[in-house]
Every structure is written in structure tokens, then in C-alpha cells.
Protein backbone atom coordinates (compact mmCIF):
# COMPACT_ATOMS: atom_id res chain seq x y z
CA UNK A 1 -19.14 58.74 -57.56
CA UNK A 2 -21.27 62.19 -57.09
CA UNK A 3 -19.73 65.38 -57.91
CA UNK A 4 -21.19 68.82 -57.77
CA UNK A 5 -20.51 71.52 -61.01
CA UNK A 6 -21.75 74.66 -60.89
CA UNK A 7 -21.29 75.64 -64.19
CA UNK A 8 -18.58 73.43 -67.01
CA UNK A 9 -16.88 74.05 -70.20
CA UNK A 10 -15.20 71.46 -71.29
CA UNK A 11 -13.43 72.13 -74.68
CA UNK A 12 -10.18 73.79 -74.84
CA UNK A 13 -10.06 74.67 -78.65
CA UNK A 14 -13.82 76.12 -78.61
CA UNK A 15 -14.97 79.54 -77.44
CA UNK A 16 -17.89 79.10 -75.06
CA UNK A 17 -20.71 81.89 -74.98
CA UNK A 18 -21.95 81.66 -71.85
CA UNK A 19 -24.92 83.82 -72.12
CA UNK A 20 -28.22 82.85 -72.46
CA UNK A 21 -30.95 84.21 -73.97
CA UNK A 22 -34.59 83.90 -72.72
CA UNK A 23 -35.44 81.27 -74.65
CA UNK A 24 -32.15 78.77 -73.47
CA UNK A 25 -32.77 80.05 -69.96
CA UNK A 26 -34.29 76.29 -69.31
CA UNK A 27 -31.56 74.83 -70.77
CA UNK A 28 -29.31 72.68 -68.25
CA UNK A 29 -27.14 70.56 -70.98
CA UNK A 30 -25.97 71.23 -73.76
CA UNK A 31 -23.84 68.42 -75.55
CA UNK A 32 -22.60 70.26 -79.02
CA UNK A 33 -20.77 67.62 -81.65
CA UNK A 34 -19.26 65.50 -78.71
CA UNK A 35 -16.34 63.34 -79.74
CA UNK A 36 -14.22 60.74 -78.17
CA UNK A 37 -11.95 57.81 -78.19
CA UNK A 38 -10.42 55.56 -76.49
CA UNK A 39 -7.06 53.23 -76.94
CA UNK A 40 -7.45 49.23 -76.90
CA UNK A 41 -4.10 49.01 -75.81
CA UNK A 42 -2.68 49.89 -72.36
CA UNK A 43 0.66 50.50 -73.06
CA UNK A 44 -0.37 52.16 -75.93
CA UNK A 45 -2.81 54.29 -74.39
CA UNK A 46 -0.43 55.62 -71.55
CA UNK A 47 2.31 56.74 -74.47
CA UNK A 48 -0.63 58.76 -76.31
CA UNK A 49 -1.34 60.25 -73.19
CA UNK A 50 2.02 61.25 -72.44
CA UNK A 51 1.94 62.23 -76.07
CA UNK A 52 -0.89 64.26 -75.43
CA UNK A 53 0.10 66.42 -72.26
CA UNK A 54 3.48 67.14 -73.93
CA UNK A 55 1.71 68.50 -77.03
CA UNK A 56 -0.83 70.72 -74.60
CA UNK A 57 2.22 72.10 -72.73
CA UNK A 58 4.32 73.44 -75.90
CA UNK A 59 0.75 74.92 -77.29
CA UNK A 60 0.96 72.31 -80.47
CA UNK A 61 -2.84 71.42 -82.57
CA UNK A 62 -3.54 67.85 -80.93
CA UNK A 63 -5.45 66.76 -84.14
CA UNK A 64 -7.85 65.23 -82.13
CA UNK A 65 -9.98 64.47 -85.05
CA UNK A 66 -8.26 61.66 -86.07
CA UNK A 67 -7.41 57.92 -84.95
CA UNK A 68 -4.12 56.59 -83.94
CA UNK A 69 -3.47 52.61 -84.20
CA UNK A 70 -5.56 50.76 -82.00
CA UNK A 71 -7.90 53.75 -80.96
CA UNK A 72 -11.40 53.66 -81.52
CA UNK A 73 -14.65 56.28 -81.59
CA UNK A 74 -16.29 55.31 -78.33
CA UNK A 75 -18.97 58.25 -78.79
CA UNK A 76 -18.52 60.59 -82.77
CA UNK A 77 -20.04 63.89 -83.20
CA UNK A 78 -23.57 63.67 -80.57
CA UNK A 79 -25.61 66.78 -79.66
CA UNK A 80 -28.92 67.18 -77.72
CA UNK A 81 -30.11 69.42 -75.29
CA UNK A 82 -31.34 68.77 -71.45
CA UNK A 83 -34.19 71.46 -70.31
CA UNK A 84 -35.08 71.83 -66.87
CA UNK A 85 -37.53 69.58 -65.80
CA UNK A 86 -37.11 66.87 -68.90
CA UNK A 87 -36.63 63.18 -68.41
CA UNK A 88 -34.19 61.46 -71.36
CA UNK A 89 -33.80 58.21 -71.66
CA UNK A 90 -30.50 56.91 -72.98
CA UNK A 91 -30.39 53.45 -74.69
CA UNK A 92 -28.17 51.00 -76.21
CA UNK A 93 -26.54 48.08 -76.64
CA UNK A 94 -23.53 47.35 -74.62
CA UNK A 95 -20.61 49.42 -75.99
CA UNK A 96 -23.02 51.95 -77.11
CA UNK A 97 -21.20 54.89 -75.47
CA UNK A 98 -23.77 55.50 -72.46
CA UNK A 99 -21.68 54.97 -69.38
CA UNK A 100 -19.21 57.62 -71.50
CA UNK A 101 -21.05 60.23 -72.49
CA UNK A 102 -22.74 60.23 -68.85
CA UNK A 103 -19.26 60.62 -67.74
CA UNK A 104 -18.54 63.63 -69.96
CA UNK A 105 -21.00 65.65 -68.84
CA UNK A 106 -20.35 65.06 -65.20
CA UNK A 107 -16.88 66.11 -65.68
CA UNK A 108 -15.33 62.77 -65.10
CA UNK A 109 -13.47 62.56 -68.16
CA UNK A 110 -13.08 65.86 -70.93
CA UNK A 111 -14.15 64.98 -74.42
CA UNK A 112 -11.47 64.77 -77.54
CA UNK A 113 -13.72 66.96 -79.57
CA UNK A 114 -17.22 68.97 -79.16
CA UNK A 115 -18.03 70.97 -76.04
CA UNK A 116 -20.34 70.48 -73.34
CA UNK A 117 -21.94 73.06 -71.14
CA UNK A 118 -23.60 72.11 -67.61
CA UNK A 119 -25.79 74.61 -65.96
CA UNK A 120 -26.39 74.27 -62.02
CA UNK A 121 -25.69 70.99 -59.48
CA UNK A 122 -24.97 67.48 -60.95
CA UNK A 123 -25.41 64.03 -58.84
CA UNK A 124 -24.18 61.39 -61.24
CA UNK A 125 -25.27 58.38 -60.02
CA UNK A 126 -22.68 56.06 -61.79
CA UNK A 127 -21.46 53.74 -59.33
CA UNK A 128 -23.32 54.19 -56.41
CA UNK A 129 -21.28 53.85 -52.83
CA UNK A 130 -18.18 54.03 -54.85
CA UNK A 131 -17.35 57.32 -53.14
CA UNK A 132 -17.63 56.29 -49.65
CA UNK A 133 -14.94 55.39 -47.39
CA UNK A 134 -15.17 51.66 -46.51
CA UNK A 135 -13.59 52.56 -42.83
CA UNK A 136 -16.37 55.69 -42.22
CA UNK A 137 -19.34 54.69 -40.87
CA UNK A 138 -22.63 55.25 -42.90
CA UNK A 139 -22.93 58.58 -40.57
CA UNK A 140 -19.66 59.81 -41.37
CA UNK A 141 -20.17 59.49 -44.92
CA UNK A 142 -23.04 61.18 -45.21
CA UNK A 143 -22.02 64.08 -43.78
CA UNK A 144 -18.30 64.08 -45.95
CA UNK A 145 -20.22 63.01 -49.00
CA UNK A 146 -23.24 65.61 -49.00
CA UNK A 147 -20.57 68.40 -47.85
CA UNK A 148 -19.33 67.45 -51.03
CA UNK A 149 -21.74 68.21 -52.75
CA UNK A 150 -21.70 71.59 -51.30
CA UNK A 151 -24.47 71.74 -48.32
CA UNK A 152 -23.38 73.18 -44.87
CA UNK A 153 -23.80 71.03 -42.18
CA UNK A 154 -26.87 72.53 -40.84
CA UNK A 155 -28.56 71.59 -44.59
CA UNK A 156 -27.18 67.91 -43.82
CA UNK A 157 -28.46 67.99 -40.18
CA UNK A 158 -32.05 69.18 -41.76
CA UNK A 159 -32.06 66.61 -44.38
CA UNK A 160 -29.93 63.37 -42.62
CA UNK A 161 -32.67 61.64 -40.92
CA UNK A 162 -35.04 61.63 -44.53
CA UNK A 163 -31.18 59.88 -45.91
CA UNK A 164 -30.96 57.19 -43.54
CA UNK A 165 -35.29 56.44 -43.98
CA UNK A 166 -35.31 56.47 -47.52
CA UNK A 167 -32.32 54.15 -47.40
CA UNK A 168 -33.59 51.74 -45.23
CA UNK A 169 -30.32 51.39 -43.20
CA UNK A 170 -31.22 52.99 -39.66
CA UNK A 171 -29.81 50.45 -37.37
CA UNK A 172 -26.28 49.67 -39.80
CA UNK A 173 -25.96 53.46 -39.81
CA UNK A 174 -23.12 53.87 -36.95
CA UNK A 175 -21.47 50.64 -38.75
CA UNK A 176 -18.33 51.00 -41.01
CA UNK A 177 -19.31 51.01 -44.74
CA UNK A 178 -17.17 48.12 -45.55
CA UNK A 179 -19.67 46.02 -43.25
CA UNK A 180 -22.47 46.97 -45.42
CA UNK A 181 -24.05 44.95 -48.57
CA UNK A 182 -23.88 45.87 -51.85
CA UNK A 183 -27.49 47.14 -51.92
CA UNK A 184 -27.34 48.67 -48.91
CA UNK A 185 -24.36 50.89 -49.96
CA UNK A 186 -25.75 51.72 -53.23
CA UNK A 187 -28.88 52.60 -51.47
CA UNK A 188 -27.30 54.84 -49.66
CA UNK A 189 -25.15 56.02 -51.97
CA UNK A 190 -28.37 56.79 -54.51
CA UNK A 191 -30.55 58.57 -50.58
CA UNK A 192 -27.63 61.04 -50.55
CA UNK A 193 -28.14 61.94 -54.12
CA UNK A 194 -31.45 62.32 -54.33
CA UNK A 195 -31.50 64.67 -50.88
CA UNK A 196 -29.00 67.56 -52.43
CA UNK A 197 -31.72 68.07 -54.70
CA UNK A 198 -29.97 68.67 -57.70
CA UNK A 199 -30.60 70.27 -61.20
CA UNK A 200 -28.89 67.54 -63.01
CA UNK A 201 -29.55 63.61 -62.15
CA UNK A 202 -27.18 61.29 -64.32
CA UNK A 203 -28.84 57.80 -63.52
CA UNK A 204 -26.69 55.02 -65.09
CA UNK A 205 -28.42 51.56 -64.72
CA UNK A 206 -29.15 52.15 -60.64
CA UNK A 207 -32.85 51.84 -60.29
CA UNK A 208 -32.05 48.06 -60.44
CA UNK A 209 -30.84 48.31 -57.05
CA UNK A 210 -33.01 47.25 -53.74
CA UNK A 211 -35.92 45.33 -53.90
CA UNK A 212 -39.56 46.18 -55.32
CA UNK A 213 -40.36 48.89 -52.42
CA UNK A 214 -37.26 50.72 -52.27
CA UNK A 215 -37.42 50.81 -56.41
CA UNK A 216 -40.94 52.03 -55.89
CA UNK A 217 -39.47 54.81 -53.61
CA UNK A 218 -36.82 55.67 -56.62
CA UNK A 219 -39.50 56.44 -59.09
CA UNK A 220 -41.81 58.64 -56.59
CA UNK A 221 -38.38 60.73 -55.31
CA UNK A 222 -37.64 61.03 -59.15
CA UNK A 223 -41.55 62.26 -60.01
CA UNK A 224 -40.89 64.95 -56.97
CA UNK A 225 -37.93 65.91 -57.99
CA UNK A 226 -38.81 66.38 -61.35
CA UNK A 227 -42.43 68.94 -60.03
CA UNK A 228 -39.31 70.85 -58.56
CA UNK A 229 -37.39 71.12 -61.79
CA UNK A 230 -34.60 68.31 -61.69
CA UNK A 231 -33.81 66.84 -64.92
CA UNK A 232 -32.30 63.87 -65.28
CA UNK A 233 -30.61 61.54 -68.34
CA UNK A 234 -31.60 57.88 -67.35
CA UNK A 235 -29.72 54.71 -68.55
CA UNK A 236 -31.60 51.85 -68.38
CA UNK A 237 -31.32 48.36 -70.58
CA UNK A 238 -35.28 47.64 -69.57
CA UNK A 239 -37.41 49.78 -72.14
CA UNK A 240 -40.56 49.53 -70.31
CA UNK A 241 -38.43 51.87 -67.54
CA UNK A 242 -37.28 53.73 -70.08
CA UNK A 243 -40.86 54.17 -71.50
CA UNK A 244 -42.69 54.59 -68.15
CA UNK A 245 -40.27 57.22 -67.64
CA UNK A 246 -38.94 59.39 -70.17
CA UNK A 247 -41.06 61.02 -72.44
CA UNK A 248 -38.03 61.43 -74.87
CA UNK A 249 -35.06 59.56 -75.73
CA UNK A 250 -31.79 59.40 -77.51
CA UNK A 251 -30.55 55.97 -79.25
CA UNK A 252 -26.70 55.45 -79.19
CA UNK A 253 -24.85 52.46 -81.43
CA UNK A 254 -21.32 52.03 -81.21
CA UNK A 255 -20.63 55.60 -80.43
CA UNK A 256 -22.87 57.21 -83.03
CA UNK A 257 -26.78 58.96 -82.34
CA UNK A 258 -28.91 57.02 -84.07
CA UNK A 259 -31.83 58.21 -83.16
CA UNK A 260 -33.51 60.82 -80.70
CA UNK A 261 -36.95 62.11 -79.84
CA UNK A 262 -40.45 60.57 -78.83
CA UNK A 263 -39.71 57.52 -76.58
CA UNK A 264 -41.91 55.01 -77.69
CA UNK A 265 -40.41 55.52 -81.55
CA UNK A 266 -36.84 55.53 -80.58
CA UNK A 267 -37.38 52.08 -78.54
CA UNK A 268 -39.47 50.63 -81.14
CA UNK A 269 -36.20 51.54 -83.36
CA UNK A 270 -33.55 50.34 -80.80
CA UNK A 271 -35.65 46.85 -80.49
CA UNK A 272 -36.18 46.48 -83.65
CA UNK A 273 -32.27 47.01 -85.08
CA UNK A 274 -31.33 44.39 -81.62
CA UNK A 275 -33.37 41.92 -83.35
CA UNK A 276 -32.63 42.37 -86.82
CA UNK A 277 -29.08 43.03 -86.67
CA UNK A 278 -28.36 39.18 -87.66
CA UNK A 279 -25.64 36.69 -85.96
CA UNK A 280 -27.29 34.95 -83.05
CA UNK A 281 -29.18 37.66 -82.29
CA UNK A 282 -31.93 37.58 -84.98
CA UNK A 283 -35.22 35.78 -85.05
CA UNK A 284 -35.75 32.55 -87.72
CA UNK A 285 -38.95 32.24 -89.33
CA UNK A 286 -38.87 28.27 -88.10
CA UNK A 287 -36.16 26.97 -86.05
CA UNK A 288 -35.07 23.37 -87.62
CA UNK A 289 -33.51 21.24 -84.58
CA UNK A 290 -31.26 19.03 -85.58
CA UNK A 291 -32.10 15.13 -85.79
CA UNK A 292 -30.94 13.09 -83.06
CA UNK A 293 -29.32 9.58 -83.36
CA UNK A 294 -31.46 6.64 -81.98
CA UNK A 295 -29.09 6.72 -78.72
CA UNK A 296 -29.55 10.44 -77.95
CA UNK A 297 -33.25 10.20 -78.38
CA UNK A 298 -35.43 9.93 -75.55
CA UNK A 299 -38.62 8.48 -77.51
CA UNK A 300 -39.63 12.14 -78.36
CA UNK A 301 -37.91 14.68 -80.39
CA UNK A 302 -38.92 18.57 -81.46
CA UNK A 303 -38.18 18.89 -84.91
CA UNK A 304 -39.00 22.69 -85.18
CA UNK A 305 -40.43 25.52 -84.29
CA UNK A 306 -42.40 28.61 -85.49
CA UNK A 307 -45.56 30.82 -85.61
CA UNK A 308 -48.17 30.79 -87.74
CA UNK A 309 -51.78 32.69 -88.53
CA UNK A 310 -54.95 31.54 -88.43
CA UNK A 311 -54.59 30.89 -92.27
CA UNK A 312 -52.05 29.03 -92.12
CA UNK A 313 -49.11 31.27 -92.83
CA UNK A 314 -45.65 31.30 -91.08
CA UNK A 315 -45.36 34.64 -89.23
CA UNK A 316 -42.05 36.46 -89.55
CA UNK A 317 -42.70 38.40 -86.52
CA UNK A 318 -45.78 38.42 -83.95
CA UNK A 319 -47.96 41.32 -83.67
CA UNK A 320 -48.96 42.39 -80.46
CA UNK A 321 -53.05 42.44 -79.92
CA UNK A 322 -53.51 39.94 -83.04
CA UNK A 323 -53.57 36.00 -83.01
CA UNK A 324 -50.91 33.75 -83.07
CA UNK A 325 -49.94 29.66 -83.06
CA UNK A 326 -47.05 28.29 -81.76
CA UNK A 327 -46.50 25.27 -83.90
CA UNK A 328 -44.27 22.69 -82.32
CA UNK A 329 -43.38 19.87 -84.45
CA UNK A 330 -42.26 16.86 -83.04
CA UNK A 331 -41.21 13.11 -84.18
CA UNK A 332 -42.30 10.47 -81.92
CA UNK A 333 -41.60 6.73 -81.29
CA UNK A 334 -44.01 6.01 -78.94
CA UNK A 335 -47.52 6.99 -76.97
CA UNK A 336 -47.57 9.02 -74.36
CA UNK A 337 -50.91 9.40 -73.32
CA UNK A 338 -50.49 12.89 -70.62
CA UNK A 339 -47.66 15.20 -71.85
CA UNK A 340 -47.04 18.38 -70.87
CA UNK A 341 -45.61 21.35 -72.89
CA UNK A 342 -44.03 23.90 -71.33
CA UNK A 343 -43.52 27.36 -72.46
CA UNK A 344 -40.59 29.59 -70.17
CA UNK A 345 -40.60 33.37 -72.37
CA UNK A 346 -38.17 35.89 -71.51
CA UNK A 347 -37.70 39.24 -72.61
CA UNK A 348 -34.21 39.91 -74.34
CA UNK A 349 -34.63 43.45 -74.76
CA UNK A 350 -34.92 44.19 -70.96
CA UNK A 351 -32.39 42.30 -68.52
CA UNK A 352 -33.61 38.90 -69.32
CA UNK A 353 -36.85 39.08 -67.27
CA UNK A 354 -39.06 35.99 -67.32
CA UNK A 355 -42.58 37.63 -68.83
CA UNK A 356 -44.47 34.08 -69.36
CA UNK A 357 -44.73 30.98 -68.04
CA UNK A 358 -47.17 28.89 -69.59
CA UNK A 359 -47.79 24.88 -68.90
CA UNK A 360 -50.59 22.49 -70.86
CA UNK A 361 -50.61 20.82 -67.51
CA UNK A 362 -51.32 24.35 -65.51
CA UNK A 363 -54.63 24.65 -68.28
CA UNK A 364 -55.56 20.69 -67.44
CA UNK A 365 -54.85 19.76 -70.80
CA UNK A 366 -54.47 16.32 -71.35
CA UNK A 367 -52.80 16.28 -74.17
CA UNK A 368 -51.89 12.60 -76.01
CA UNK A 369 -49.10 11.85 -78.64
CA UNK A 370 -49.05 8.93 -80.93
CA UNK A 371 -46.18 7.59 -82.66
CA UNK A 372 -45.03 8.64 -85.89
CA UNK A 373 -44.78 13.23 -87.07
CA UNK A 374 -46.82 15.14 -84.98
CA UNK A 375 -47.59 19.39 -84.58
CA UNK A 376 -48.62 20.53 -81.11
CA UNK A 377 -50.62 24.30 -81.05
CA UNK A 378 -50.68 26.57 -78.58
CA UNK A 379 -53.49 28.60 -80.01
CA UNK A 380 -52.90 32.20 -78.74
CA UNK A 381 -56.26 34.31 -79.54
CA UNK A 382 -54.43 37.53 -78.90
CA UNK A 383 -51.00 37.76 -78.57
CA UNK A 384 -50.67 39.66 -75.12
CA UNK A 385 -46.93 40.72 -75.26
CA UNK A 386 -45.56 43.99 -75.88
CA UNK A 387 -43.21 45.30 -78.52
CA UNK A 388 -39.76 43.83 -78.44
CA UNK A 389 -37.49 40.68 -78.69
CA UNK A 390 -38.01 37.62 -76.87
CA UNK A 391 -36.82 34.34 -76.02
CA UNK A 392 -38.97 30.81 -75.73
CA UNK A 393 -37.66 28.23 -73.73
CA UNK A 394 -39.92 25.31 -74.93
CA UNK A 395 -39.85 21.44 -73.00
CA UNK A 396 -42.23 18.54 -73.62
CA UNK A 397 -42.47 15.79 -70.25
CA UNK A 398 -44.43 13.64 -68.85
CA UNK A 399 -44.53 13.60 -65.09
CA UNK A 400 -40.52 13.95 -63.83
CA UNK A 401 -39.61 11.88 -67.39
CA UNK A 402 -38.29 14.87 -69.88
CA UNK A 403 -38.47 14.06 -73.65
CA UNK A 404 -36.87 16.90 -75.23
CA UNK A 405 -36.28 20.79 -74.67
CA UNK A 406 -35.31 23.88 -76.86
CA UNK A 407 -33.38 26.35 -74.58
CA UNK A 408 -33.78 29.58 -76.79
CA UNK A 409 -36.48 30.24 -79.55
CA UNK A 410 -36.03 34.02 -80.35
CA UNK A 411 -38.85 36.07 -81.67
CA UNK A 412 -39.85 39.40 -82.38
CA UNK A 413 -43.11 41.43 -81.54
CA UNK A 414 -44.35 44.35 -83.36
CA UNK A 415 -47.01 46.69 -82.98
CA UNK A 416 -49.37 48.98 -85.29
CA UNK A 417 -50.66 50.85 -81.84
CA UNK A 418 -49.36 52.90 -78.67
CA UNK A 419 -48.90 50.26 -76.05
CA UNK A 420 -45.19 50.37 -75.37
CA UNK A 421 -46.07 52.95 -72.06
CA UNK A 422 -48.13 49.53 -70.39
CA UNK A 423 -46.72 46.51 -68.96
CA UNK A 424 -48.88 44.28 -71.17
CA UNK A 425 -51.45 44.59 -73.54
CA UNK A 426 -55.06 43.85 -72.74
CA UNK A 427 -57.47 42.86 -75.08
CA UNK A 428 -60.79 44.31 -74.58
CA UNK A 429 -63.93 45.91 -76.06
CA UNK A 430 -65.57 49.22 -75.57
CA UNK A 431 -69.43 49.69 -74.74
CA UNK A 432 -71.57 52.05 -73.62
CA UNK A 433 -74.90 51.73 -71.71
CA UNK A 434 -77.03 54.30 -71.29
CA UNK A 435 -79.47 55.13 -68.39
């Protein structure tokens, strides 16, 4: 849904000073000590809202400070500022409160406590296409949706041909909505947003949408935008967006601000409390497998699993740029004389994008196994991955006969250096020669 606000205070108990002084002139959004909660219980939740209006109407103090049975803090006391022109990221874990705070400052939903104050046009891009009549045609939604959005219809006859290009949907565009794709509707949905040109972009998880050209498109429209002045909070669960993006960020868990400022040390933060926040979600120093019985084994059988340096030493955590073995230990009851490891790595911090696919075969490695304990290394001189949490998906074969596999091998990678804003890390040297 896009909506267009001029200017919104949303608190009812708190006097708003709407003048600004020269030195908040650049200031778009101000979120001050935002509050608010939510009911886990829908017949609950319609009572307390009854409960609410009734207490609004006779002028009574809603005590909105406070929980009732079964409610919960979806976002507690967050302020930060949006300046004209400024990228912020927004991360989390699922449940962090992003989704709901971006819907508090578009005006979707008021806050309990806490005021917010929105300066000029807004275009949250929330759930993209989910304003469009299914039973217009893409034409007839632009025009209802950017009218909207307050441009005349000689702005939308300037601007509708750039719409339907950057969306990529000229010869569906006289075809109902309802006919249309996912991706093409929320391709749409995001060309009319972009096109108002508005001071406010609220981007909630959309840049996933389209393929590798039309994402490429997103960024430059968002870089041109932002020469203009635009600012824009971005929600994205892949860092390196994030990173490439924003040069500051704010870090929500489970309603509160945990962090906010540079991006690369609030993601370094956010990664590192997703990996270390134990359950199944945190990294062993060596993974033990389980031992098999003599009529689940397949002749081969990893035993475990972990890192080590070259000295030797079992590696809590991998540091990006430095080396690094992958120790597989394995019991055997018989030769094989050509395995082939595998190693499948994805990154759990993004949106579970393969990074690395490595394969002994793939180097023509031969590699032979006797019976009786053996350790395979994969030697890594540097490790090349960047900062974050990660998954190994390890197999050992030979030809089409599989011997054993380990479906998820979590580990973390640090860093003592700024390479968060790359999509790798290269190792290299520095030299210079002189004429």
C-alpha cells in the first residue's frame, strides 16, 4: 500500500511543536520514545479495542503504558531521526518490530505511546501491488494509484510511459491486474513509487523482487533519488544490501533499539548476537555426529566436524582474511580409492544464499581413504568469506554411491578490518614500481 502525508502527528496525549529551527530544517522523521503493543489473542484484542474507543470518547487516561493479559511490546520506547537525503538501514530478526514501526510512520497504524512527526510525501513500499484493483488494468491503476498520491493527471501523463519501462510490463499494460504475476505487480507497484518522487521511501524487504536487471534498476532509481534529496528507511534481512546501501543503521530485537549508527558496526553487532544467541542457532566448536549402527552405515561415516589453525588449535570462530582447516573426521570400513568431498556453504545471515560451492573432484583431487579413523583437510590459505553466520552442508561420495552427509554445520566469521561494504574479501599484496 502507498499513501501520501504531507505533514503527521501522531500522538494524542503529546503537544507537537511544529516549528523548526534551521538546524532541523533537514529533518524528515522524527520517531520520539515510540511505543506499541499488540494482543495475542483475537477475541481479546477486539474487546481492548472496544475498550479503548469507549475510553477516548468519555475523555478517560488510556494508561497506555502498561500491558493487559496476553499483550505484548511489539516496538518499547525507539527514537532516531531521518534527514533529507540519508539512507537507514533497519535490521532484525523476525519479530523484531520492522514491518511495525515502518507502518507507524506511514500512518498505517498510530502508536500506543511516543510521537512521530513526518515532514513532506511518503511512498511506503510495504506490500507492493497490494493497492491495486485486481479488475483495473495496469493503465487504470496507474493513473488511480499515482492520483493518489497526489499528482494531476498531466504529472501522470508526463511521467506514465518512464512507469510502464522501468516496470518492464509494456505489452500486459491494458491487461487486468489480476492477470498479472506476482513480480510483475510488485514491479509495478514499486515503478509507481519511485516516479512520485517522494521525500520519504519506506522500503520493507522489496528489492528482492524481479530478477538481477530490474534489481539493478532499483538501486540506480534509489542513488537518483537520493542526489535529489529522498530519504529512505530500508528493511532488508541481506546485510551486504544493507551495507552497500545505508551508510547508517538502527538494530531492533524484540521491539527494543539495540543499537544504531555506523552500518558496518551495527551489522557486525546484529550478526554477531544471531549467532551467539544459543538454541539451534549458535555455532559448536566441533560438531560430534552421532555413531551409526552397522545397518545404517554405508561403509563410511563423518564422525565430526570443526576448524582448526595452522597450529593445530580448534577455532571458535573463523576470521575473515586469515587461514583456516576444515577438519572432517571420518570412520571407515573400507577403501575407497577416488572420493569426493563436497562442501555446499550458505549464508544464514542473508536469505539463505548459497556463497560456496566447493568439490575435491572440481580441484582433481584424487583423494583415497583406507579403512580404520581417518581426518580429511580442506586447507583454506585465506579464509575468503565475509563477516557473518554460515551454514556447511558437507557430503563424502564416490561417483553416484553417497557415503555419508552433514546437512548443516554452522559457523561464524569475524573480522579485525573494514570489509563488510564488499561482496568478498580478496587477498592481495600491495607494490609499487617505479619508472
Amino acid at each position: 500500500m502507498i499513501k501520501q502525508v504531507e505533514t503527521t502527528d501522531i500522538d494524542q496525549n503529546i503537544h507537537q511543536n511544529t516549528h523548526l529551527t534551521a538546524d532541523d530544517a533537514s529533518i524528515l522523521v522524527s520517531v520520539e520514545n515510540v511505543s506499541k503493543k499488540f494482543c495475542r489473542d483475537l477475541k481479546k484484542s477486539l474487546f481492548y479495542g472496544v475498550q479503548d474507543i469507549f475510553t477516548e470518547l468519555v475523555g478517560a487516561n488510556r494508561n497506555s503504558q502498561t500491558l493487559r493479559h496476553q499483550e505484548f511490546w511489539a516496538l518499547k520506547d525507539v527514537s532516531f531521526q531521518l534527514r533529507r537525503g540519508e539512507a537507514v538501514g533497519l535490521v532484525g530478526s523476525n519479530g523484531a518490530g520492522k514491518s511495525t514501526l515502518l507502518r507507524i510512520i506511514s500512518g498505517l497504524i498510530k502508536p500506543d505511546t511516543g510521537c512521530v512527526r513526518v515532514k513532506g510525501r511518503v511512498a511506503p513500499l510495504i506490500a507492493l501491488g497490494a493497492g491495486f484493483n485486481p479488475i483495473l488494468t495496469g493503465r487504470e491503476n496507474i493513473y488511480a494509484n499515482m492520483s493518489i498520491l497526489g499528482l494531476t493527471t498531466a504529472e501522470i501523463n508526463a511521467r506514465f510511459q518512464d512507469v510502464v519501462d522501468f516496470a518492464g510490463i509494456g505489452d500486459a499494460i491494458d491487461a487486468p491486474v489480476q492477470t498479472y504475476s506476482s513480480g510483475m505487480a510488485a514491479r509495478l507497484g514499486f515503478a509507481c513509487a519511485v516516479h512520485i518522487e517522494p521525500d520519504i521511501l519506506l522500503i520493507d524487504e522489496v528489492l528482492a523482487v524481479g530478477d538481477i536487471q530490474f534489481r539493478m534498476k532499483c538501486y540506480q532509481k534509489l542513488a537518483q533519488l537520493r542526489e535529489k534529496g529522498t530519504a529512505f528507511i530500508l528493511v532488508a534481512h541481506n546485510p551486504h544490501v544493507v551495507l552497500n546501501v545505508c551508510e547508517s543503521s538502527i538494530y531492533l530485537q524484540k521491539g527494543n533499539l539495540i543499537a544504531s549508527g555506523a552500518t558496518e558496526a551495527v551489522i557486525r553487532q546484529y550478526e554477531e548476537d544471531l549467532s551467539l544467541g544459543g538454541g539451534n542457532h549458535a555455532p559448536l566448536e566441533i560438531m560430534y555426529l552421532p555413531e551409526k549402527s552397522p545397518d545404517e552405515s554405508l561403509g563410511l561415516d563423518i564422525v565430526s566436524l570443526r576448524f582448526q589453525d595452522e597450529n593445530g588449535e580448534t577455532l571458535s570462530s573463523l576470521m575473515a582474511g586469515e587461514p583456516a582447516y576444515l577438519l572432517i573426521e571420518c570412520k571407515s570400513n573400507l577403501q575407497i580409492d577416488n572420493a569426493n568431498v563436497g562442501v555446499l556453504i550458505t549464508a544464514l545471515s542473508g536469505q539463505n544464499e548459497r556463497v560456496l560451492y566447493i568439490t575435491s573432484a572440481s580441484d582433481n583431487e584424487a583423494l583415497q581413504i583406507f579403512p580404520g579413523k581417518v581426518t580429511i583437510q580442506m586447507q583454506m590459505p585465506y579464509c575468503c568469506l565475509l563477516p557473518g553466520l554460515y551454514s556447511a552442508k558437507i557430503y563424502i561420495k564416490e561417483g553416484v554411491c553417497s557415503f555419508d552427509i552433514v546437512q548443516s554445520f554452522r559457523f561464524l566469521v569475524k573480522t579485525n578490518r573494514v570489509i563488510s561494504q564488499s561482496l568478498f574479501f580478496q587477498p592481495r599484496t600491495w607494490k609499487v614500481v617505479n619508472q
